[in-house]
C-alpha atoms as a PDB file:
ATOM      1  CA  UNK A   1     -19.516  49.385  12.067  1.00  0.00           C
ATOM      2  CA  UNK A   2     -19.558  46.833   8.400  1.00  0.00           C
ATOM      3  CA  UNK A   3     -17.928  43.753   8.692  1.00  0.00           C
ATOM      4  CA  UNK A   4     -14.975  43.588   6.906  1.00  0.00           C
ATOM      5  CA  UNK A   5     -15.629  39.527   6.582  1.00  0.00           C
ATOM      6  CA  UNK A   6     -18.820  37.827   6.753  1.00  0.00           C
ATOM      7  CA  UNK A   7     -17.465  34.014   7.943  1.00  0.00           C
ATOM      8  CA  UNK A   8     -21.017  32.492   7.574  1.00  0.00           C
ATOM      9  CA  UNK A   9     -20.859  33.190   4.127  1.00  0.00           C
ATOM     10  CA  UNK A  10     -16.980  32.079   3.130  1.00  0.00           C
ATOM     11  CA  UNK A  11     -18.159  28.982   5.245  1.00  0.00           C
ATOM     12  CA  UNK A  12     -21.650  28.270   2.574  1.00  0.00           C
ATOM     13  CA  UNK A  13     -19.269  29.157  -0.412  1.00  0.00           C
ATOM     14  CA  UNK A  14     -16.585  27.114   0.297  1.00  0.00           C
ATOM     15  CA  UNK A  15     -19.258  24.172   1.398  1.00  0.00           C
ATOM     16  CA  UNK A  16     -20.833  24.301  -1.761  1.00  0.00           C
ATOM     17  CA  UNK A  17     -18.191  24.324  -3.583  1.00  0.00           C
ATOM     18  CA  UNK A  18     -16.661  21.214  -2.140  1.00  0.00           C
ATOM     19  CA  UNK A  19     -20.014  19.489  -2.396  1.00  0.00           C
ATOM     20  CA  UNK A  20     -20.161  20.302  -6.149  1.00  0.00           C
ATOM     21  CA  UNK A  21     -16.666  19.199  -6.714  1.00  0.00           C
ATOM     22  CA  UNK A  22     -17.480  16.328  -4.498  1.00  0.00           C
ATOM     23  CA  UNK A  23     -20.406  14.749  -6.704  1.00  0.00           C
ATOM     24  CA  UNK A  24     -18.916  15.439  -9.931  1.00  0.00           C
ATOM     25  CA  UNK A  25     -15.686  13.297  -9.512  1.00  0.00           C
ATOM     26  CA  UNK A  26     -16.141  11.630  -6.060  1.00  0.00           C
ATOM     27  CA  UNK A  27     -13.316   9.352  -6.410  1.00  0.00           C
ATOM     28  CA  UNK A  28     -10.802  11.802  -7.701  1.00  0.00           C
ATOM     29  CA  UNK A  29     -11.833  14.449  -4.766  1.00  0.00           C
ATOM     30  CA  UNK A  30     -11.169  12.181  -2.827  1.00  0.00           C
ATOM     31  CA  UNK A  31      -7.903  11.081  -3.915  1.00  0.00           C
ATOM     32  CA  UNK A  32      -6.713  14.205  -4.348  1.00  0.00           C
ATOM     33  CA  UNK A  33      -7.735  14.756  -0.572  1.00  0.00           C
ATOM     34  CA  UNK A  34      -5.223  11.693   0.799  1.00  0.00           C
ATOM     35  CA  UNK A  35      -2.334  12.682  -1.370  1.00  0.00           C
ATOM     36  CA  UNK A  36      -2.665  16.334   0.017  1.00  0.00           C
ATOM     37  CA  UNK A  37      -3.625  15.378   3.640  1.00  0.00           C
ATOM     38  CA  UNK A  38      -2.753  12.089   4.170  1.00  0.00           C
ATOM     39  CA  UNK A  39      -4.817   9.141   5.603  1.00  0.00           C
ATOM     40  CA  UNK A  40      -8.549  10.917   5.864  1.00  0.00           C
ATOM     41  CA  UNK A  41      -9.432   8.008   9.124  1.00  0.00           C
ATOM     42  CA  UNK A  42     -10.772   9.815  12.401  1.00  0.00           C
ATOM     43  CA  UNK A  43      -8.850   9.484  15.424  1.00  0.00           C
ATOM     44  CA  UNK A  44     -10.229   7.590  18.283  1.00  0.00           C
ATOM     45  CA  UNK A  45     -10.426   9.692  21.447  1.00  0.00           C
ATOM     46  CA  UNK A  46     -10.394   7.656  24.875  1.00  0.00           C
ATOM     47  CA  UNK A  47     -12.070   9.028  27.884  1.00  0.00           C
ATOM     48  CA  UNK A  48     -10.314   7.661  30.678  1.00  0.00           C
ATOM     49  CA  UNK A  49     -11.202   9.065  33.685  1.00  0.00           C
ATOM     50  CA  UNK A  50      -9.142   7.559  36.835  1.00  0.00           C
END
């Protein structure tokens, strides 16, 4: 049976895509990045264990 989507290779053409938007205009990607998502900072994730 044919795949009817290959996810490895949306997942390399979106990458590189990104990447080349990235490093033309690296300030405007991401700009354009918080005013769609928001603040880009990662979350801190405790591991209490008690």
């Amino acid at each position: 049976m044919k795949k009817k989507f290959d996810a490895v290779e949306f997942q390399r053409k979106i990458r590189k895509e990104l990447s080349e938007e990235y490093l033309s205009d690296r300030e405007g990607f991401l700009c354009e990045l918080k005013e769609k998502y928001g603040d880009l900072q990662k979350q801190k994730i405790g591991t209490h264990v008690g």
